[in-house]
N, C-alpha and C. Protein backbone atom coordinates (compact mmCIF):
# COMPACT_ATOMS: atom_id res chain seq x y z
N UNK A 1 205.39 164.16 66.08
CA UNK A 1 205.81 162.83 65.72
C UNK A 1 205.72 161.85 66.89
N UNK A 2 205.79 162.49 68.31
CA UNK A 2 205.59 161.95 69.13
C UNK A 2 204.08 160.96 69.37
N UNK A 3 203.39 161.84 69.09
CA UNK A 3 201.95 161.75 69.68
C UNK A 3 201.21 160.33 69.10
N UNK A 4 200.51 159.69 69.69
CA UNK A 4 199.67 158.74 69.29
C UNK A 4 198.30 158.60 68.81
N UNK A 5 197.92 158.68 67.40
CA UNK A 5 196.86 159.26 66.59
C UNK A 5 196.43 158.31 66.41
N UNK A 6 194.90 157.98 66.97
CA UNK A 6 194.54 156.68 66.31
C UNK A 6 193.07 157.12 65.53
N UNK A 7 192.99 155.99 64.44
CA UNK A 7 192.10 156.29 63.98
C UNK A 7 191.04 154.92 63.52
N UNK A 8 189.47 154.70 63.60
CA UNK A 8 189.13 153.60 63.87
C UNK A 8 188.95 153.15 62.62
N UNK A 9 188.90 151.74 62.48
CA UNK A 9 189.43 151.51 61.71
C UNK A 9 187.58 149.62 61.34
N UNK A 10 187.45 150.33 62.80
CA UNK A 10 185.95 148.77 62.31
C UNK A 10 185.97 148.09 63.37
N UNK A 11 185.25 146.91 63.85
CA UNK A 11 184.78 146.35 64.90
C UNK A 11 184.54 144.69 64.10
N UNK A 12 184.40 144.14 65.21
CA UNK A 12 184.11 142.94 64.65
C UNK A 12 183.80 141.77 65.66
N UNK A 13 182.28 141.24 65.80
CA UNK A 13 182.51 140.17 66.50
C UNK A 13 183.37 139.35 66.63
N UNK A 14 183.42 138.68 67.87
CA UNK A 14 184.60 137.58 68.24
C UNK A 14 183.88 135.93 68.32
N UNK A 15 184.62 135.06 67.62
CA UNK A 15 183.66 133.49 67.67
C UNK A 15 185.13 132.85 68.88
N UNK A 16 184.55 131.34 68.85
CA UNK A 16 185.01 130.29 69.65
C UNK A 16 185.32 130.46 70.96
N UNK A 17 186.62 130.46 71.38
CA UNK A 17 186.43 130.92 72.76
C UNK A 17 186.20 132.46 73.58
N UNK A 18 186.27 133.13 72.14
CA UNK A 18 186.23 134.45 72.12
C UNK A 18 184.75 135.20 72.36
N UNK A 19 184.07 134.09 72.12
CA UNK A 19 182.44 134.65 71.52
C UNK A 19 181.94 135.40 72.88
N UNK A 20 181.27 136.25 72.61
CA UNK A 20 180.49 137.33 73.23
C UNK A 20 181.19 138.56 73.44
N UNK A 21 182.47 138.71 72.54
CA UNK A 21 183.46 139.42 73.01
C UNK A 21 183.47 140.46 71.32
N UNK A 22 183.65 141.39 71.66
CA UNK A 22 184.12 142.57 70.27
C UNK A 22 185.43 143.23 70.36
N UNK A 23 185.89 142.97 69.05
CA UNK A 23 186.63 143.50 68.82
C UNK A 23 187.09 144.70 67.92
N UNK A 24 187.60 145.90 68.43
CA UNK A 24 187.69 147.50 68.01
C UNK A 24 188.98 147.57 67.32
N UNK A 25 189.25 148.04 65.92
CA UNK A 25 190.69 147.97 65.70
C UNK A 25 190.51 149.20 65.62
N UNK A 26 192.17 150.25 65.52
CA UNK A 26 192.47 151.48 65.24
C UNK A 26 193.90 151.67 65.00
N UNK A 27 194.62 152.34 63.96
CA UNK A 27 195.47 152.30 63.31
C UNK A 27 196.02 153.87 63.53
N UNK A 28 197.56 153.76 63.38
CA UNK A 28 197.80 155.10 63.69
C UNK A 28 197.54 155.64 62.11
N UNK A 29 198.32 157.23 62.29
CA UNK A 29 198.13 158.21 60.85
C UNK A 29 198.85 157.50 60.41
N UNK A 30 200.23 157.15 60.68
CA UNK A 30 201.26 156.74 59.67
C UNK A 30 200.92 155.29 59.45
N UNK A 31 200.12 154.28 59.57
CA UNK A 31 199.47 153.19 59.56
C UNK A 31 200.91 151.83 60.13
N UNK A 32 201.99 152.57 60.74
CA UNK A 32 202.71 151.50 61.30
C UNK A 32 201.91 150.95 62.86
N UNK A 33 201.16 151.62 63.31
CA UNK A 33 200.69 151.31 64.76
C UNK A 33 199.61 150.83 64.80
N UNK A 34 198.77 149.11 65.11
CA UNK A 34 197.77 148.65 65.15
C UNK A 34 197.15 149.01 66.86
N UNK A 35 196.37 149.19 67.56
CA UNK A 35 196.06 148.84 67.90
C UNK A 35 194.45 147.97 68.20
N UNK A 36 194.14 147.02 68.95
CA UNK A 36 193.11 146.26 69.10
C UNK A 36 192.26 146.71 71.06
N UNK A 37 191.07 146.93 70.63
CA UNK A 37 190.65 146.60 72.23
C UNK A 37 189.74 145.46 72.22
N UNK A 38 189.41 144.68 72.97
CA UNK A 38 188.96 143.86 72.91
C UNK A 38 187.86 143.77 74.12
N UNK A 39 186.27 143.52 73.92
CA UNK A 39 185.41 144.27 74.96
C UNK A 39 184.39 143.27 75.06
N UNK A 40 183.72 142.83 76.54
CA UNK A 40 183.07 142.02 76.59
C UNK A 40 181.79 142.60 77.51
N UNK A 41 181.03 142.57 77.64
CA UNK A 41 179.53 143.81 78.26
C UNK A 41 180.28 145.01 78.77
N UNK A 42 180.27 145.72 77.73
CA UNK A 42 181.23 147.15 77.66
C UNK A 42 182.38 147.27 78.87
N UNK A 43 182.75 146.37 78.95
CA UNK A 43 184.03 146.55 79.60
C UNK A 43 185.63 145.62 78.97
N UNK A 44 186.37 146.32 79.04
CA UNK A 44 187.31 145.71 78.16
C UNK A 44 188.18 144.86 79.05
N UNK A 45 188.77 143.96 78.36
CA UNK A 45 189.00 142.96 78.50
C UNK A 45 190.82 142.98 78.18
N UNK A 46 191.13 143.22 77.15
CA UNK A 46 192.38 143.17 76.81
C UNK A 46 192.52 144.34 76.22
N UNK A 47 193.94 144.68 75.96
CA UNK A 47 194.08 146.20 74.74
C UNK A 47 195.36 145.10 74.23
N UNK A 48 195.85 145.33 72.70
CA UNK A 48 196.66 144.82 71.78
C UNK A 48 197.37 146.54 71.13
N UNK A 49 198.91 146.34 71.33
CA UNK A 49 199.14 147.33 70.30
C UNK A 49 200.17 146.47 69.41
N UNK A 50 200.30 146.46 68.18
CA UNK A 50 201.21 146.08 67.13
C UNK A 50 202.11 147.22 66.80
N UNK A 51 203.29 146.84 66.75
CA UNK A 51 204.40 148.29 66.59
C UNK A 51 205.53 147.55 65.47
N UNK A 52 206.28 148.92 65.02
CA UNK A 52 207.95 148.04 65.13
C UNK A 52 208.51 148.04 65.88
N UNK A 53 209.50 146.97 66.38
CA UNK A 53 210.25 146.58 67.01
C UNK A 53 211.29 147.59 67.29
N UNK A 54 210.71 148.48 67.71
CA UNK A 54 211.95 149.86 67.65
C UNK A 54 212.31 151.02 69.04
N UNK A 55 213.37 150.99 69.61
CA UNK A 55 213.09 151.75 70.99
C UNK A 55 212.58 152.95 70.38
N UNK A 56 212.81 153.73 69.56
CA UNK A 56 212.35 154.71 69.49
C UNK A 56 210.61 155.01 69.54
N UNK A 57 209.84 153.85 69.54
CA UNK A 57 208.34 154.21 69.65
C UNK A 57 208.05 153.85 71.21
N UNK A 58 209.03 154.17 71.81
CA UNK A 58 208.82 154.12 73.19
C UNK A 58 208.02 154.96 73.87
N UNK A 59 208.14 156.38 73.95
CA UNK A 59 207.01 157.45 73.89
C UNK A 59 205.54 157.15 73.36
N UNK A 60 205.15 156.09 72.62
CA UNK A 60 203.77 155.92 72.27
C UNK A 60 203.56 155.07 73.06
N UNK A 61 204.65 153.80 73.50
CA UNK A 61 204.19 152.56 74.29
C UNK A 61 203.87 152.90 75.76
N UNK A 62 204.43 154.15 76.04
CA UNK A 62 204.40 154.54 77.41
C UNK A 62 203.35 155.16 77.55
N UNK A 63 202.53 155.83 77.25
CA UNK A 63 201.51 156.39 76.39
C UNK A 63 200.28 155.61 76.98
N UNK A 64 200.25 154.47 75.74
CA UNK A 64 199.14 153.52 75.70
C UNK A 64 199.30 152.63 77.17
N UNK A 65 200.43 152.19 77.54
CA UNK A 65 200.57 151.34 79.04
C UNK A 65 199.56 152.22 80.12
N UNK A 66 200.07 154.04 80.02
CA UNK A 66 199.64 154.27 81.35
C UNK A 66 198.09 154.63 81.02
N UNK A 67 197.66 154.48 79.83
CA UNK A 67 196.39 154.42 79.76
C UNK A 67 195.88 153.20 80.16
N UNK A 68 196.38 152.34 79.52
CA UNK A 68 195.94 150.90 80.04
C UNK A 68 196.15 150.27 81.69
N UNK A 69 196.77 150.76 82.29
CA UNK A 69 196.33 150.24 83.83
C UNK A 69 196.41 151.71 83.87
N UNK A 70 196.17 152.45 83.92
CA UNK A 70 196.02 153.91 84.69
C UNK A 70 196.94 154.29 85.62
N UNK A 71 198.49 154.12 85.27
CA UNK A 71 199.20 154.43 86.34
C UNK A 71 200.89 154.90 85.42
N UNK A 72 201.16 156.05 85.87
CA UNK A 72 202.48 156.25 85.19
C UNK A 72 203.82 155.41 85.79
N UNK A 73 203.69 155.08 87.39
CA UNK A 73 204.59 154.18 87.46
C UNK A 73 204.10 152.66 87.36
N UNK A 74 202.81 152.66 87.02
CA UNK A 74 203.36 151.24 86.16
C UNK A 74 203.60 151.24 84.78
N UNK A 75 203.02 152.28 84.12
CA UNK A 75 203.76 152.43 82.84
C UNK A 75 205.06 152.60 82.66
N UNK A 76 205.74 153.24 83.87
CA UNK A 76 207.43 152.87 83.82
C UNK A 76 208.24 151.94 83.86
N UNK A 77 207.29 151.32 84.78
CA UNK A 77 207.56 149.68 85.00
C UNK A 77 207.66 148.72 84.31
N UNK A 78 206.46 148.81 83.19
CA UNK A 78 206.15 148.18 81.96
C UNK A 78 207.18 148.95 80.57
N UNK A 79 208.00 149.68 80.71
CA UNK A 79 208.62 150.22 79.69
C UNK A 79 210.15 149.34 80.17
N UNK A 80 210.41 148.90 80.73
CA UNK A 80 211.41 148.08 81.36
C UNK A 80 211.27 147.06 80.84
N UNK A 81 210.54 146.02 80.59
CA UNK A 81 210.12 145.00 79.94
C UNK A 81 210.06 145.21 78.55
N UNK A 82 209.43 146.28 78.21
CA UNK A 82 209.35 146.45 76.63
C UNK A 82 210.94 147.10 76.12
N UNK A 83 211.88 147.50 76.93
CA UNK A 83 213.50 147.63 76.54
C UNK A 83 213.73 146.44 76.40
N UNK A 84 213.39 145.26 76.97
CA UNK A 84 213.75 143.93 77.54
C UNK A 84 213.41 143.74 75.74
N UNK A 85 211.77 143.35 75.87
CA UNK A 85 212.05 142.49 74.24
C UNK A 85 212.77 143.21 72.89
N UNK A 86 212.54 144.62 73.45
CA UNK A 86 212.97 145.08 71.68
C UNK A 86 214.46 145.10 71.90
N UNK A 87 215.61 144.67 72.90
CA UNK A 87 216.83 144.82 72.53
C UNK A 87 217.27 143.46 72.17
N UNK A 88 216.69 141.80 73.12
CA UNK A 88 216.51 140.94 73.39
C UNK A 88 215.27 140.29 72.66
N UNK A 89 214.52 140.45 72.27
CA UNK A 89 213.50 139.98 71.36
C UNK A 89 212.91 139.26 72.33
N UNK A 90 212.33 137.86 72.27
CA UNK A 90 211.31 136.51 72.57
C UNK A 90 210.17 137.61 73.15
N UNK A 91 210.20 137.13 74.38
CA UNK A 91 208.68 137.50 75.05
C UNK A 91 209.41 137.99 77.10
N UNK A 92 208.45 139.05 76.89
CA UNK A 92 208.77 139.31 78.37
C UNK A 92 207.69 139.82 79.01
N UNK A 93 207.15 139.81 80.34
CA UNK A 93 205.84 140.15 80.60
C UNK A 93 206.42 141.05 82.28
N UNK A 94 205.25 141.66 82.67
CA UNK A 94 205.10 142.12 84.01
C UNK A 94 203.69 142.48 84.65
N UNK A 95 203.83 142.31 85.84
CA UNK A 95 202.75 142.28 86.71
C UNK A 95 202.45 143.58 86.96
N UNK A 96 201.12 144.35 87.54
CA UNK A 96 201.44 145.74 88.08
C UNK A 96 199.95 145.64 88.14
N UNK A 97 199.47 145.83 89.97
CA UNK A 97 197.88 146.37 90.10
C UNK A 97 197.12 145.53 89.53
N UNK A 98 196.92 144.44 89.62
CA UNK A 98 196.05 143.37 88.85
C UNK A 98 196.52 142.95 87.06
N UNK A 99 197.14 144.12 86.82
CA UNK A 99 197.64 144.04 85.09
C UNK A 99 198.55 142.89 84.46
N UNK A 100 198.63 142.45 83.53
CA UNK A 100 199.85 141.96 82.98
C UNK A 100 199.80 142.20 81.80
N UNK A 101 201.02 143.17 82.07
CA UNK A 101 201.87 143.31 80.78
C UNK A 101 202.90 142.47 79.71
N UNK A 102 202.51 142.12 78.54
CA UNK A 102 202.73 141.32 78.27
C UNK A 102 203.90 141.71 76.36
N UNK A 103 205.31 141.53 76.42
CA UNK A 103 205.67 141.96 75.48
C UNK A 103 206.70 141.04 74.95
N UNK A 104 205.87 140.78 73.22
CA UNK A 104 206.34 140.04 72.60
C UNK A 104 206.67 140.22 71.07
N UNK A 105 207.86 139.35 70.76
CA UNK A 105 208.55 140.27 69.30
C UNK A 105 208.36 138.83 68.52
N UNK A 106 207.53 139.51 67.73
CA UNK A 106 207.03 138.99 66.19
C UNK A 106 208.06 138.86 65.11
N UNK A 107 207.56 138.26 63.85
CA UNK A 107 208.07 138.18 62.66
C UNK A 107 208.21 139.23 62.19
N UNK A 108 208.69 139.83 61.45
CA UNK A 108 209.24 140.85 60.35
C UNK A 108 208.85 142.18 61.26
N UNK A 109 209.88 142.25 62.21
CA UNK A 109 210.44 143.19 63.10
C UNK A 109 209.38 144.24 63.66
N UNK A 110 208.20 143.40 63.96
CA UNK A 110 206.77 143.68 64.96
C UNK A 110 207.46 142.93 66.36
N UNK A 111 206.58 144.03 67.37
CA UNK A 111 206.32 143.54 68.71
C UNK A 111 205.05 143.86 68.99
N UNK A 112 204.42 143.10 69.82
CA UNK A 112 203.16 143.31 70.04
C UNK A 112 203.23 143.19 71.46
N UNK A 113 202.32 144.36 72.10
CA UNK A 113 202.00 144.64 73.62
C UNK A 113 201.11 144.26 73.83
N UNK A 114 200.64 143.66 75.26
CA UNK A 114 199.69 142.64 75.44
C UNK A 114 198.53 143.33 76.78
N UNK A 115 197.79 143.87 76.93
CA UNK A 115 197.73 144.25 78.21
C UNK A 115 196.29 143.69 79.54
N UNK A 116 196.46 142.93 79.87
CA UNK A 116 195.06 142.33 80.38
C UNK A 116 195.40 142.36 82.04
N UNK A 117 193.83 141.64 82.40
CA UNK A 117 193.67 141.26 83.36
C UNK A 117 193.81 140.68 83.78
């Protein structure tokens, strides 16, 4: 129940300021977990995960963070921030190794993780 299963889900060019850019979606098994990568001459650019708003999917967010900058203490780092919005909601972000982490709580009890350059 822990584990993070993704499965792909389609691609899709990106227009306006986005253009030259693709976008990869993938969805978990239980279809509550979106995530998005977002890739510009095969190198990515941003990662997006869509969740519920719930500490308990903390183990997946920690997961996907230390994949996304490649580092377990900044994925610890960044799990500090993501306690921040899901107890506190709005938006909270952090820095780490060029990264910013970026976590923000949506409408109908989504947060979405932000993770770029």
């Amino acid at each position: 129940p822990n584990q993070l299963s993704l499965n792909a889900q389609g691609q899709m060019a990106l227009s306006g300021p986005l253009s030259g850019r693709t976008m990869y979606r993938f969805t978990s098994d239980d279809g509550m977990i979106t995530v998005d990568v977002v890739v510009r001459g095969g190198i990515i650019e941003q990662l997006l995960m869509y969740l519920p708003r719930d500490e308990r999917r903390g183990f997946q967010v920690s997961m996907f963070l230390q994949d996304a900058v490649g580092s377990v203490v900044g994925a610890q780092k960044g799990m500090l921030a993501f306690r921040a919005a899901v107890i506190n909601g709005g938006e909270k972000y952090l820095t780490f190794a060029g990264y910013t982490m970026r976590f923000t709580a949506l409408d109908r009890g989504l947060l979405r993780v932000l993770v770029s350059r």
